[in-house]
C-alpha atoms as a PDB file:
ATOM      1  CA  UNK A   1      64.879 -94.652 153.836  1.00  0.00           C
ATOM      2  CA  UNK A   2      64.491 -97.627 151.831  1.00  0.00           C
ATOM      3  CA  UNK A   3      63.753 -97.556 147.887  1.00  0.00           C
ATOM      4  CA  UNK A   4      62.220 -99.955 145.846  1.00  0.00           C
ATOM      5  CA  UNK A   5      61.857-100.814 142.074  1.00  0.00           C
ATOM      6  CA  UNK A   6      58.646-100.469 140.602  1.00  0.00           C
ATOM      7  CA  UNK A   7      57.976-103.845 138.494  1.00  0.00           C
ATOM      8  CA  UNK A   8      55.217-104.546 136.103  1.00  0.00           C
ATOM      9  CA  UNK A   9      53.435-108.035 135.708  1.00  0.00           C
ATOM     10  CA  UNK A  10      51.112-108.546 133.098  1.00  0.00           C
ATOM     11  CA  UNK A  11      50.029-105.462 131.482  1.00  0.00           C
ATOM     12  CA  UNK A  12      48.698-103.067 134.146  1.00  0.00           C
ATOM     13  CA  UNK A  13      50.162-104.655 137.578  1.00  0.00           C
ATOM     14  CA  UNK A  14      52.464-102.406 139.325  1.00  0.00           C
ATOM     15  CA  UNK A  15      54.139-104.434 141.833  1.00  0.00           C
ATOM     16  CA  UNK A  16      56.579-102.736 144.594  1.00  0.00           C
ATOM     17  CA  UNK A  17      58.384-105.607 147.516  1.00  0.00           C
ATOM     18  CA  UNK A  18      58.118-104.773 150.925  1.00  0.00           C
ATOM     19  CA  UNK A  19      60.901-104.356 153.288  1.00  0.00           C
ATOM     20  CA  UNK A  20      61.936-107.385 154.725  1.00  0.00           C
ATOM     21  CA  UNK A  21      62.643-106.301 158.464  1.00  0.00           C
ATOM     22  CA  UNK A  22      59.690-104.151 158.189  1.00  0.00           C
ATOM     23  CA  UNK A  23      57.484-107.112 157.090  1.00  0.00           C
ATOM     24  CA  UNK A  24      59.193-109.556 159.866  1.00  0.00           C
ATOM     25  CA  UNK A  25      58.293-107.181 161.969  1.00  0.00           C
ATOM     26  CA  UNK A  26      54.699-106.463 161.342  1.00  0.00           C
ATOM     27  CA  UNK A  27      54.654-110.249 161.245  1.00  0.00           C
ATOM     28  CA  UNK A  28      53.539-110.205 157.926  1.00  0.00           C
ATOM     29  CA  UNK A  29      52.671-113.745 156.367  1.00  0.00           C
ATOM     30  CA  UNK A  30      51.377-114.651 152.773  1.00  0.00           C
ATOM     31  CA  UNK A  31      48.132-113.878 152.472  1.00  0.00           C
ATOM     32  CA  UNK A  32      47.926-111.248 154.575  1.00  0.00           C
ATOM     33  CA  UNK A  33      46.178-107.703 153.558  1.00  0.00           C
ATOM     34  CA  UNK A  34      47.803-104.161 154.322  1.00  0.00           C
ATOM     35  CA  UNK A  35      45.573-101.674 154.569  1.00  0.00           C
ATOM     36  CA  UNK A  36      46.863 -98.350 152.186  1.00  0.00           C
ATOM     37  CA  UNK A  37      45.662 -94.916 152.602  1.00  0.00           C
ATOM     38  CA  UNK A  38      45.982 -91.937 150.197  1.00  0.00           C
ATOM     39  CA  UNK A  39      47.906 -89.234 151.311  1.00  0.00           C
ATOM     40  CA  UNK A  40      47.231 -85.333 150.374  1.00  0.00           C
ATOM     41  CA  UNK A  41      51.319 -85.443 148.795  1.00  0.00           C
ATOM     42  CA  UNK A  42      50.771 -88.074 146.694  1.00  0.00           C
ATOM     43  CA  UNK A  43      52.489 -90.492 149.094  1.00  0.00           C
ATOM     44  CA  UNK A  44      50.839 -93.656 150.385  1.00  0.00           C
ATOM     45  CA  UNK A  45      50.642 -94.893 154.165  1.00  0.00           C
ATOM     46  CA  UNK A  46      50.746 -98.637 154.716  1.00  0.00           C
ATOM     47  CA  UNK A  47      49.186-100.157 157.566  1.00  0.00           C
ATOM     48  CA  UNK A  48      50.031-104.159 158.867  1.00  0.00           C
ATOM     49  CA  UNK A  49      46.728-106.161 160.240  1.00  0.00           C
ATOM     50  CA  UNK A  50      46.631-105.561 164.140  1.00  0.00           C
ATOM     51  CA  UNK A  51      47.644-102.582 164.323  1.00  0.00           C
ATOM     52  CA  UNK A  52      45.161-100.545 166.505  1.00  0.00           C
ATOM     53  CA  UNK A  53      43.982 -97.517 165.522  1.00  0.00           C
ATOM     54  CA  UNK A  54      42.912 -95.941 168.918  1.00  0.00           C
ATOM     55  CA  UNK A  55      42.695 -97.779 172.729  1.00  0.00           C
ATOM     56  CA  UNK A  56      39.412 -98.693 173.987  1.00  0.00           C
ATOM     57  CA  UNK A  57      40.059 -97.259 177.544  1.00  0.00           C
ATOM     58  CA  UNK A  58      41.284 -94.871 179.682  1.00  0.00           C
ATOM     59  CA  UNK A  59      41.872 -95.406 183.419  1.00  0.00           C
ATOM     60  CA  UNK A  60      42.985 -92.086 185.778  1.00  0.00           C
ATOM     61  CA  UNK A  61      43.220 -92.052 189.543  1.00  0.00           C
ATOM     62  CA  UNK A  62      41.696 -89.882 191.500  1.00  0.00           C
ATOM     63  CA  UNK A  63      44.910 -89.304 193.397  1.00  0.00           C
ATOM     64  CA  UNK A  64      45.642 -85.947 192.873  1.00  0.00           C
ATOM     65  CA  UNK A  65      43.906 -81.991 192.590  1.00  0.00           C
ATOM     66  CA  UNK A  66      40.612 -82.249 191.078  1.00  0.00           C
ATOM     67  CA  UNK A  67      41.897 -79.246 188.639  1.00  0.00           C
ATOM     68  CA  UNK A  68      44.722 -81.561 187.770  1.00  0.00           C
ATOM     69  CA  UNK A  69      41.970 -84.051 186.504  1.00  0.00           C
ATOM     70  CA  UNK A  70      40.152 -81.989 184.708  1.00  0.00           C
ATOM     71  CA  UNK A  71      43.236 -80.788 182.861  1.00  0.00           C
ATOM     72  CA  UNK A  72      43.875 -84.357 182.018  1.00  0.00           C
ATOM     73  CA  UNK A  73      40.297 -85.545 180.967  1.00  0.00           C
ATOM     74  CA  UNK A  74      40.843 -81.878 178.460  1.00  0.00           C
ATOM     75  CA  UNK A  75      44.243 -83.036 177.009  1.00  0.00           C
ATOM     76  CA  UNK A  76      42.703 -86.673 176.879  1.00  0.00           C
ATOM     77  CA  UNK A  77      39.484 -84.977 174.569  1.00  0.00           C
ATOM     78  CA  UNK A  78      41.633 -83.476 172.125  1.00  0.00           C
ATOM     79  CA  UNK A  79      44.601 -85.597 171.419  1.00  0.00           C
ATOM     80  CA  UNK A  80      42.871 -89.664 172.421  1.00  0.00           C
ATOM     81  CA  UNK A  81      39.956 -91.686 170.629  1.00  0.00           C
ATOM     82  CA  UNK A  82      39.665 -93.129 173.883  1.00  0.00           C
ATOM     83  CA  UNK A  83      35.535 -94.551 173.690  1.00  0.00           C
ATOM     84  CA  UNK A  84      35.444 -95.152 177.652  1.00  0.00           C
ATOM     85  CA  UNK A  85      37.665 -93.184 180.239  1.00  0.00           C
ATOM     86  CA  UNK A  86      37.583 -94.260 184.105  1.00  0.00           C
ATOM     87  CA  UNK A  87      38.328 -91.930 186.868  1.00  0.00           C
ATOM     88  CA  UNK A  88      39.098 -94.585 190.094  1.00  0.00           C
ATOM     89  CA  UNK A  89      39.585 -93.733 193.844  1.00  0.00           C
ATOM     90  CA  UNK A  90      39.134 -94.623 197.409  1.00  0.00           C
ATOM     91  CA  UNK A  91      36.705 -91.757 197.933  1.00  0.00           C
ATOM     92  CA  UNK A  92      35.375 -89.334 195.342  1.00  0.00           C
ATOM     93  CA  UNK A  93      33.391 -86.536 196.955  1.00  0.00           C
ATOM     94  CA  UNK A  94      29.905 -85.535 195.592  1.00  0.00           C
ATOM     95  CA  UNK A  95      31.229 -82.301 194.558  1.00  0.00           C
ATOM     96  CA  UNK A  96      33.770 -83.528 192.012  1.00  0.00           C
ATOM     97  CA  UNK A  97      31.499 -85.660 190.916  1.00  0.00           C
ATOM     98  CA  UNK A  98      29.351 -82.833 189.571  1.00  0.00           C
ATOM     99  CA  UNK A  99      32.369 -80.695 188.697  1.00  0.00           C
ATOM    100  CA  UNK A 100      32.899 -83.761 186.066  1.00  0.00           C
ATOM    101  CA  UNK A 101      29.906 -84.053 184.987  1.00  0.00           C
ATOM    102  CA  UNK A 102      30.052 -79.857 183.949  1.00  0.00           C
ATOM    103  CA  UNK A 103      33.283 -80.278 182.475  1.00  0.00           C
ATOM    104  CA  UNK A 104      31.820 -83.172 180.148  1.00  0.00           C
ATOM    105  CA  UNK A 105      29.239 -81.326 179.522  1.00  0.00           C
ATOM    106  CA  UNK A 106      31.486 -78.572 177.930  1.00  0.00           C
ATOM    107  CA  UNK A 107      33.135 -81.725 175.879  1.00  0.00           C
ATOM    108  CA  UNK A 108      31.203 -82.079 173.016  1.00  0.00           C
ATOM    109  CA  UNK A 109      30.605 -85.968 172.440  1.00  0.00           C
ATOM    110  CA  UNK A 110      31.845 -86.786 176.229  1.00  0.00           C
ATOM    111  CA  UNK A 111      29.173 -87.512 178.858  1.00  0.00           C
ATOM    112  CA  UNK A 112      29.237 -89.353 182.380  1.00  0.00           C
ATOM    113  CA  UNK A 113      27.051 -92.422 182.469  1.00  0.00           C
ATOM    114  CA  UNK A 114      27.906 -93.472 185.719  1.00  0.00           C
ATOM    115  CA  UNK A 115      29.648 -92.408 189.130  1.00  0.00           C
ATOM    116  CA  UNK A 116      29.919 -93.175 192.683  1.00  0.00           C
ATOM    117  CA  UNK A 117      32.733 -92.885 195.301  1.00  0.00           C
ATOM    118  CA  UNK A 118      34.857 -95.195 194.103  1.00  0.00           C
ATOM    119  CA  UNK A 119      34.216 -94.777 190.142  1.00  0.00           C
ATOM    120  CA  UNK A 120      33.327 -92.473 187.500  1.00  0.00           C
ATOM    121  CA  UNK A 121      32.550 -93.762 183.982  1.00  0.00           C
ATOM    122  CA  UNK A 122      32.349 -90.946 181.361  1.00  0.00           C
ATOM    123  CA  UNK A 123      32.045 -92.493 177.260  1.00  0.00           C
ATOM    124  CA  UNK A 124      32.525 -91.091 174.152  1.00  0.00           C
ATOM    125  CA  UNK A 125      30.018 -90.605 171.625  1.00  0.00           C
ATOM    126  CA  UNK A 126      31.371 -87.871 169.538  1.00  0.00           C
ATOM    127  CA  UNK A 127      30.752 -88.473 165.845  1.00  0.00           C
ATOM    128  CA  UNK A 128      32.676 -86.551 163.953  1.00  0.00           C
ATOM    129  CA  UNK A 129      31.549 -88.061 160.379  1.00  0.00           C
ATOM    130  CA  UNK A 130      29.848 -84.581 159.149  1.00  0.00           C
ATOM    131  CA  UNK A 131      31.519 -82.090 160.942  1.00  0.00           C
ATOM    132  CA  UNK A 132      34.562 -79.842 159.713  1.00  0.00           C
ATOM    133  CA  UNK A 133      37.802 -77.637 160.971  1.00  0.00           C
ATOM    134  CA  UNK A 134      35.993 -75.248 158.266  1.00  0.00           C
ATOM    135  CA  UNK A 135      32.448 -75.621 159.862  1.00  0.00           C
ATOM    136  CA  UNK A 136      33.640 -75.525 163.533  1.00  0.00           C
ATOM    137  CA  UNK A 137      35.535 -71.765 162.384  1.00  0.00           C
ATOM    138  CA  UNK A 138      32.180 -70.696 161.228  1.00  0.00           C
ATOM    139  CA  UNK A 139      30.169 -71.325 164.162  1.00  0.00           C
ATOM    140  CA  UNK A 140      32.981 -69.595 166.011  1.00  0.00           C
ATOM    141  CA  UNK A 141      32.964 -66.808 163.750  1.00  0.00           C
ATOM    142  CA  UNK A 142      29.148 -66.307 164.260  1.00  0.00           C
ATOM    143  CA  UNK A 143      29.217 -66.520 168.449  1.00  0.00           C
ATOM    144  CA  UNK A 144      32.146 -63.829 168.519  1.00  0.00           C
ATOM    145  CA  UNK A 145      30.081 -61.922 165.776  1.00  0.00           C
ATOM    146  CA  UNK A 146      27.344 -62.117 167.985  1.00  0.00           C
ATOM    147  CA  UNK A 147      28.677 -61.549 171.434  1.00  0.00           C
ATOM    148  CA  UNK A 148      30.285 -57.965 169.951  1.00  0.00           C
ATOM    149  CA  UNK A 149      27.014 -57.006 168.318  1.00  0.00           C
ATOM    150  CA  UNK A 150      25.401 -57.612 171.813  1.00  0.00           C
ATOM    151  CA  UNK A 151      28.103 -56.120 173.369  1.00  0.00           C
ATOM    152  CA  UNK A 152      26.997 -53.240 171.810  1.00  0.00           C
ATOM    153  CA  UNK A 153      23.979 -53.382 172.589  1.00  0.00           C
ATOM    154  CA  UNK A 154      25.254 -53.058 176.290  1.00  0.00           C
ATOM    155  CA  UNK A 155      26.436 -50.006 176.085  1.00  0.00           C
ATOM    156  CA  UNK A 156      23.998 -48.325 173.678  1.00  0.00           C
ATOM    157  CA  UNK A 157      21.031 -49.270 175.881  1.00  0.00           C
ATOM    158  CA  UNK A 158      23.407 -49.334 179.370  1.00  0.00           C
ATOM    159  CA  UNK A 159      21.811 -52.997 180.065  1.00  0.00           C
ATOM    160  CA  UNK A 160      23.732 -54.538 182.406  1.00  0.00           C
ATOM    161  CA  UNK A 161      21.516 -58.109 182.489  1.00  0.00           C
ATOM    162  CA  UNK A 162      22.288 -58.619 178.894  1.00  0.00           C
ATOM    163  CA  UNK A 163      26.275 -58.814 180.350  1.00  0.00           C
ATOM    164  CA  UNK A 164      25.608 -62.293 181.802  1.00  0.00           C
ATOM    165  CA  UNK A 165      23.941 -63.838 178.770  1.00  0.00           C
ATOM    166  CA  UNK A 166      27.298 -62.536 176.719  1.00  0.00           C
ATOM    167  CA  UNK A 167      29.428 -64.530 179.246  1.00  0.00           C
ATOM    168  CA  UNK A 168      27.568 -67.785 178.664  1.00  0.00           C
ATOM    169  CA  UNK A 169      28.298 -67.849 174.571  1.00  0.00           C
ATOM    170  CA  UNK A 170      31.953 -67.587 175.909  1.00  0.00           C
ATOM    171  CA  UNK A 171      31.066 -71.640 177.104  1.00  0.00           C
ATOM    172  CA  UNK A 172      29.846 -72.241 173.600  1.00  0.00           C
ATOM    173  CA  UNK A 173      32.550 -71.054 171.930  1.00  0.00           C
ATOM    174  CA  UNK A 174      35.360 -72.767 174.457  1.00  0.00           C
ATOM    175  CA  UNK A 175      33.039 -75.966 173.065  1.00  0.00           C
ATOM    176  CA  UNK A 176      33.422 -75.172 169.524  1.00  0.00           C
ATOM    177  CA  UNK A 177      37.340 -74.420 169.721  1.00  0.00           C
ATOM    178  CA  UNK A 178      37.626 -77.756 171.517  1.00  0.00           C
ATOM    179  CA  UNK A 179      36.059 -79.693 169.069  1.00  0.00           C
ATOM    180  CA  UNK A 180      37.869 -77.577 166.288  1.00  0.00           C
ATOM    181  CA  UNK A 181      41.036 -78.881 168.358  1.00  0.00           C
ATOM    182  CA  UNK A 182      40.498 -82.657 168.377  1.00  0.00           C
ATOM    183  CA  UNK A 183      39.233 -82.358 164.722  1.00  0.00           C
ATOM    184  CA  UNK A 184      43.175 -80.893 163.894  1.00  0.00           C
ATOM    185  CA  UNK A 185      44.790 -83.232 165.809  1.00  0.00           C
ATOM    186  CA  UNK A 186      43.219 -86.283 164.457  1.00  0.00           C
ATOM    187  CA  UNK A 187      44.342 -84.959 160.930  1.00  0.00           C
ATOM    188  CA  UNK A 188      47.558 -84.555 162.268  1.00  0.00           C
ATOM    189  CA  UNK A 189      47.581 -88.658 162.917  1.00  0.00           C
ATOM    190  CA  UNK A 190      46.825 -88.698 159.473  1.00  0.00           C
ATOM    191  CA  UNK A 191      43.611 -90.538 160.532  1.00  0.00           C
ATOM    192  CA  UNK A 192      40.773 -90.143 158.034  1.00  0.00           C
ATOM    193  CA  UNK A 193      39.161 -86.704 157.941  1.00  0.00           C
ATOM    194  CA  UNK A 194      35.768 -86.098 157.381  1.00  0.00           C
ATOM    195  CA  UNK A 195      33.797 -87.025 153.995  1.00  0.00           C
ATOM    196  CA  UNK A 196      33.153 -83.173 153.400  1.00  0.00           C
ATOM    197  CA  UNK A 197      36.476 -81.924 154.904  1.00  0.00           C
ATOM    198  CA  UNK A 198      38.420 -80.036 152.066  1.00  0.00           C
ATOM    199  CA  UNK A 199      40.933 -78.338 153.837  1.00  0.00           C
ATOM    200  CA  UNK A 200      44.650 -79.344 152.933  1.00  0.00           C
ATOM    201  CA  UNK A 201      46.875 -79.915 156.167  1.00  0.00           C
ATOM    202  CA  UNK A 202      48.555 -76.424 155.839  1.00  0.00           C
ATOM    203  CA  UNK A 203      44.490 -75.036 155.658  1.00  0.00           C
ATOM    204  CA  UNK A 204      44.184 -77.087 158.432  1.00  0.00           C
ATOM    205  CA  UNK A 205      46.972 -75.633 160.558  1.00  0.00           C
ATOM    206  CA  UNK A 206      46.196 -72.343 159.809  1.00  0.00           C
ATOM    207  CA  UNK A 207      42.137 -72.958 160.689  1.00  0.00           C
ATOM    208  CA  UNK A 208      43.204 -73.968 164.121  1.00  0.00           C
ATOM    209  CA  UNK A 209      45.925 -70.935 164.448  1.00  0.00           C
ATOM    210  CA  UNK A 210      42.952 -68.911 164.019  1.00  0.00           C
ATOM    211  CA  UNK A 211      40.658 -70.984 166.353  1.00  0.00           C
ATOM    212  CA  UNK A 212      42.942 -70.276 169.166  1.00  0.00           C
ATOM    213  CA  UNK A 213      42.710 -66.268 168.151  1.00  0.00           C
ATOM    214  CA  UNK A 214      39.332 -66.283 168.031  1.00  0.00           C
ATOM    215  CA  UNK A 215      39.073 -67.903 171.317  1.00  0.00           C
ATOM    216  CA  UNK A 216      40.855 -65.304 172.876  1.00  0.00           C
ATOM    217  CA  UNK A 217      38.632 -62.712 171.104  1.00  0.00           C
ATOM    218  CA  UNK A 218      35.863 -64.714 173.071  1.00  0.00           C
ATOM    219  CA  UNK A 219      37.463 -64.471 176.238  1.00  0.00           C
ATOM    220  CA  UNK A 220      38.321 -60.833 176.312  1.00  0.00           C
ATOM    221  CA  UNK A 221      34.263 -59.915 175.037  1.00  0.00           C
ATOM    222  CA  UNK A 222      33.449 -61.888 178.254  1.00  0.00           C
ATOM    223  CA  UNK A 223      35.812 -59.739 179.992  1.00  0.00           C
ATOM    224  CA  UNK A 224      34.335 -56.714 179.172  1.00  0.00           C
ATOM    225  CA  UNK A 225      31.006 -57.374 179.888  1.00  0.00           C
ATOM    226  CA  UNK A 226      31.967 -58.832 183.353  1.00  0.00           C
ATOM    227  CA  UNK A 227      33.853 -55.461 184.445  1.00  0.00           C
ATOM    228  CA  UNK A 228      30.942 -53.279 183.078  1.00  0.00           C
ATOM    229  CA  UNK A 229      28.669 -55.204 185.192  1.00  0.00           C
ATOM    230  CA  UNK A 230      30.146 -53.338 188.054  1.00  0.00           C
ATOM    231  CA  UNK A 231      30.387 -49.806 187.009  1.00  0.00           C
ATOM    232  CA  UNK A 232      28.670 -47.140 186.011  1.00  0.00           C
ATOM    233  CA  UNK A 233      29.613 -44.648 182.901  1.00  0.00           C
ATOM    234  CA  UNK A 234      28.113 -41.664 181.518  1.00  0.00           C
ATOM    235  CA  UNK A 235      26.581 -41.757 178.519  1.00  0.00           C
ATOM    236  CA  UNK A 236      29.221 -39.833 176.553  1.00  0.00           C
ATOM    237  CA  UNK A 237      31.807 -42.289 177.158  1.00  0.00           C
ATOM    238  CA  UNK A 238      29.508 -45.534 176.287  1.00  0.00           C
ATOM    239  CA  UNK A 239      28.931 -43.523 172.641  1.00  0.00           C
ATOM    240  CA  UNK A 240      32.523 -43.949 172.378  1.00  0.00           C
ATOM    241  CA  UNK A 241      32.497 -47.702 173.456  1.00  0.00           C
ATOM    242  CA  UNK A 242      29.990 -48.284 171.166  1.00  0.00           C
ATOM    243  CA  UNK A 243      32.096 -46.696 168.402  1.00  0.00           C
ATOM    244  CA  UNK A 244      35.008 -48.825 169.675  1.00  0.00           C
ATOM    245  CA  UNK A 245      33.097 -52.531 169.718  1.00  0.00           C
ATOM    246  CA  UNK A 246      31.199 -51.823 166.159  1.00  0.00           C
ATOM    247  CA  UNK A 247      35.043 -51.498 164.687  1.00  0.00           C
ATOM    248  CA  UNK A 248      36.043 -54.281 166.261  1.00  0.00           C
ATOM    249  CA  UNK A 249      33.210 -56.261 165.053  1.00  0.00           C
ATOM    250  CA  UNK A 250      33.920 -54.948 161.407  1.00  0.00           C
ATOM    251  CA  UNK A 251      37.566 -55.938 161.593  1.00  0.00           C
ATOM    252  CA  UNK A 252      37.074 -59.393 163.144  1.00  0.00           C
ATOM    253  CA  UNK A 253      34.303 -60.032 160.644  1.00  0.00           C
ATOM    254  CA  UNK A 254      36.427 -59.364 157.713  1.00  0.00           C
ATOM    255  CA  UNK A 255      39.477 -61.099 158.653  1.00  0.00           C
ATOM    256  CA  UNK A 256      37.602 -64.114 159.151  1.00  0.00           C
ATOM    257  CA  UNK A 257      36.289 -63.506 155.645  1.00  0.00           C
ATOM    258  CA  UNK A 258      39.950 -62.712 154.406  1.00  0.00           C
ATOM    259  CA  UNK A 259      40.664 -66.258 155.711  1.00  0.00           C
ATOM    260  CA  UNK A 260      38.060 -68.216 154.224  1.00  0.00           C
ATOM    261  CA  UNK A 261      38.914 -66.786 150.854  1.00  0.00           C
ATOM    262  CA  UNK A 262      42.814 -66.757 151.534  1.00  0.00           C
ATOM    263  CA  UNK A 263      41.963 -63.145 149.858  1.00  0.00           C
ATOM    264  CA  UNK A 264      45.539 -60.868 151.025  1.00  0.00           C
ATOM    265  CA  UNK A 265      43.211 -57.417 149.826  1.00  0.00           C
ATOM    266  CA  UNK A 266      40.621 -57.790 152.489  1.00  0.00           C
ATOM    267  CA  UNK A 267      43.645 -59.100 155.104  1.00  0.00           C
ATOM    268  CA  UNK A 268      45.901 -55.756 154.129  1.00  0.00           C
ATOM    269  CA  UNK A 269      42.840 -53.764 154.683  1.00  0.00           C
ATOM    270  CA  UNK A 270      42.332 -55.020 157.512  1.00  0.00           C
ATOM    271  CA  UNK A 271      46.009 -54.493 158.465  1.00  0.00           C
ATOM    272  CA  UNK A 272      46.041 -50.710 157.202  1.00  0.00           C
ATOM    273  CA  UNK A 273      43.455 -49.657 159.686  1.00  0.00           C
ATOM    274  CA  UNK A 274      45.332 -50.468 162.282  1.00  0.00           C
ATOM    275  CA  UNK A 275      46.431 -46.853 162.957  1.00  0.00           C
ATOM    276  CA  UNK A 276      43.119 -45.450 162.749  1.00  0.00           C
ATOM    277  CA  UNK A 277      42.298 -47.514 165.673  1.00  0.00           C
ATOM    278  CA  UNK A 278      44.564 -47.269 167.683  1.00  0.00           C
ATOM    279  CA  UNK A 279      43.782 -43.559 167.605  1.00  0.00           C
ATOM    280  CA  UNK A 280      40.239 -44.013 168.630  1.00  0.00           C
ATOM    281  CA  UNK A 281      41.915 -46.387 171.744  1.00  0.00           C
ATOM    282  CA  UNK A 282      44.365 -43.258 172.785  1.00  0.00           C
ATOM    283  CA  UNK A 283      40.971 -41.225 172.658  1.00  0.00           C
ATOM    284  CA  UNK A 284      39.043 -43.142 174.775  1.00  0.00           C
ATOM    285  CA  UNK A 285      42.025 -43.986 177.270  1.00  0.00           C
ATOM    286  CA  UNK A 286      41.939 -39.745 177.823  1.00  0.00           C
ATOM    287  CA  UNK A 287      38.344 -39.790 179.237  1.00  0.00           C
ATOM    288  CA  UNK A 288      37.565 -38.490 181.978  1.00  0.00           C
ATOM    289  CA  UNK A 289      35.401 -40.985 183.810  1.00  0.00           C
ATOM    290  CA  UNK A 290      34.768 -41.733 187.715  1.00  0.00           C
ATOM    291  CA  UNK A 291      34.992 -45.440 187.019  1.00  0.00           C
ATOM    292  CA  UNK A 292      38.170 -47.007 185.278  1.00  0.00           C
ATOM    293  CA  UNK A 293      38.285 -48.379 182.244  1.00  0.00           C
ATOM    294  CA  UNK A 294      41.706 -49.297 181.643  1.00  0.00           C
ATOM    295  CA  UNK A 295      40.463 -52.865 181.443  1.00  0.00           C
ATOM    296  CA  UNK A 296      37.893 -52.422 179.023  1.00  0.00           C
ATOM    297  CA  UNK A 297      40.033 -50.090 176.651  1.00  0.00           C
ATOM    298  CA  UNK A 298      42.917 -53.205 177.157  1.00  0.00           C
ATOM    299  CA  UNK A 299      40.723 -55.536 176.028  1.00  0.00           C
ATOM    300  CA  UNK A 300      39.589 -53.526 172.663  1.00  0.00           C
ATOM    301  CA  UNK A 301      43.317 -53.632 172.025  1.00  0.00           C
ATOM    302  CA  UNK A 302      43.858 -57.500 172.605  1.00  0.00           C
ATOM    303  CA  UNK A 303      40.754 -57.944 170.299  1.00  0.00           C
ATOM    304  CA  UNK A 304      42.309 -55.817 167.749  1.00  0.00           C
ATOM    305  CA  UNK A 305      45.514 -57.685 167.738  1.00  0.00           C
ATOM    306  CA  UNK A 306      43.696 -60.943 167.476  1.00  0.00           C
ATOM    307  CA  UNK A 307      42.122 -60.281 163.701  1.00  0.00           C
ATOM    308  CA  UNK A 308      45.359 -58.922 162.648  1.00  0.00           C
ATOM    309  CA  UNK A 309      46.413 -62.286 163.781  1.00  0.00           C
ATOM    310  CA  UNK A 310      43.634 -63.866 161.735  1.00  0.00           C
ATOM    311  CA  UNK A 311      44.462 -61.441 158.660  1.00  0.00           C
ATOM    312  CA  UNK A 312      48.066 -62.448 158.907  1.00  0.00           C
ATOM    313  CA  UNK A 313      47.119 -65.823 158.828  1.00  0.00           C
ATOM    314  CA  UNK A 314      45.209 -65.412 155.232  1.00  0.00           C
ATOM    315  CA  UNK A 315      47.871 -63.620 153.822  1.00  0.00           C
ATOM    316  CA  UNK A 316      49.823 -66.784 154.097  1.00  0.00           C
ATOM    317  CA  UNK A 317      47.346 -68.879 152.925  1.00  0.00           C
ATOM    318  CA  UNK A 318      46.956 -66.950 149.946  1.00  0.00           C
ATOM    319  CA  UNK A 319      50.307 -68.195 148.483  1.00  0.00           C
ATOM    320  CA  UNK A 320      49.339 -71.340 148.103  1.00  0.00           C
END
């Protein structure tokens, strides 16, 4: 670490002299401009001319498993600015090619403007200008809020067609929590967040901690609903599930509240019912039923342990 005496000129010029191997370096001449960026700690970042903020483009070879590739295009979404990524190869089947294009199509921003055998040409026209960690965790909030209420539904009315529309807001919430990802990591590269972003990098961190619960909330509603789509259950026993999925919905919804108000009396609430829960899981594990529903009665659990997650997370927040 270098310091540096702050000097005065005139009457209101603070002047501060620049490293000389740093300026050499960043091949600094007179008469050259820095650019200098606020930080939340008070601290300033200095950035030399040339210095590139992201890389244009992106080339991958289609040289190994597709999967592998779509991994890699995933990773390349969330932590790259690339604007154009190129997927090259001697012979790209048809089928990949469409696997691609459904993968971009997941990738808010990304789409595939062109692709052959030998190329595929996918750009990036995500603007991120208006959108927020804070409004991404909302929308989120809202699809699991609305998959468990429908999930409800399910088992109050025994509608098994309603299972398949619950599994496709799973694919708008993996959307949302990728988006919700790139959106952290850029902050993390201390590029510029959004004009209405007002989260602090801790809120930040702990907004994405959450994101990744309430992913996994999404996951295990889909879960459910795919394994009731192939049994059957008597009614007695969907009363109960229904009894099960309304508490989850009420202790999901106000941990997520907890969190947005970094309020530790809704999160310890949330917290303290724990045991009552947990109860009404033992209770429905004991059911006699022809079908098994170890899975479903698994997944209430994970769900449960998810907004405890989410309330631990706005206890912490609350002592800032």
């Amino acid at each position: 670490m270098d310091t540096r005496k702050v000097q005065i000129t005139g009457k209101s010029t603070y002047v501060v002299t620049l490293p000389k191997k740093w300026a050499l370096r960043s091949k600094l001449e007179a008469g050259s401009h820095i650019s200098i960026f606020y930080q939340e700690d008070g601290s300033l970042l200095l950035k030399p001319p040339g210095i590139k903020t992201f890389k244009k483009m992106k080339k991958i070879k289609f040289n190994k498993e597709l999967e592998h590739i779509k991994r890699d295009l995933v990773g390349l979404y969330i932590i790259s600015d690339y604007q154009t990524i190129e997927i090259v190869g001697d012979d790209i089947p048809a089928a990949a090619r469409r696997e691609i294009k459904d993968l971009c199509h997941r990738l808010v921003g990304l789409e595939m403007v062109e692709g052959d055998e030998k190329k595929i040409i996918i750009k990036n026209f995500l603007d991120t200008e208006d959108f927020t960690i804070e409004k991404g965790l909302k929308r989120m909030s809202s699809l699991v809020y609305l998959m468990l209420d429908e999930l409800a539904s399910v088992f109050e009315e025994n509608d098994k067609e309603l299972c398949s529309h619950i599994i496709s807001r799973d694919d708008d919430l993996d959307r949302m929590f990728l988006l919700v990802s790139k959106q952290h990591v850029e902050r993390l590269n201390l590029k510029k967040p959004s004009k209405h972003d007002n989260l602090s990098l801790v809120e930040s961190f702990y907004y994405r901690l959450a994101a990744n619960d309430i992913e996994r909330i999404g996951d295990h509603i889909s879960k459910i609903s795919l394994h009731f789509s192939y049994i059957t259950l008597p009614q007695e026993v969907l009363a109960i599930l229904v009894d099960l999925c309304r508490e989850c919905q009420s202790l999901f919804m106000d941990s997520t509240e907890a969190l947005r108000e970094s309020n530790s009396d809704i999160a310890n609430n949330v917290l303290g019912r724990e045991d009552i829960f947990n109860k009404m899981l033992i209770n429905a594990a004991q059911l006699q039923t022809g079908e098994s529903i170890e899975l479903i009665i698994d997944s209430f659990s994970r769900i449960k342990d998810y907004a405890s997650n989410i309330a631990e997370s706005a206890i912490d927040l609350s002592q800032l």
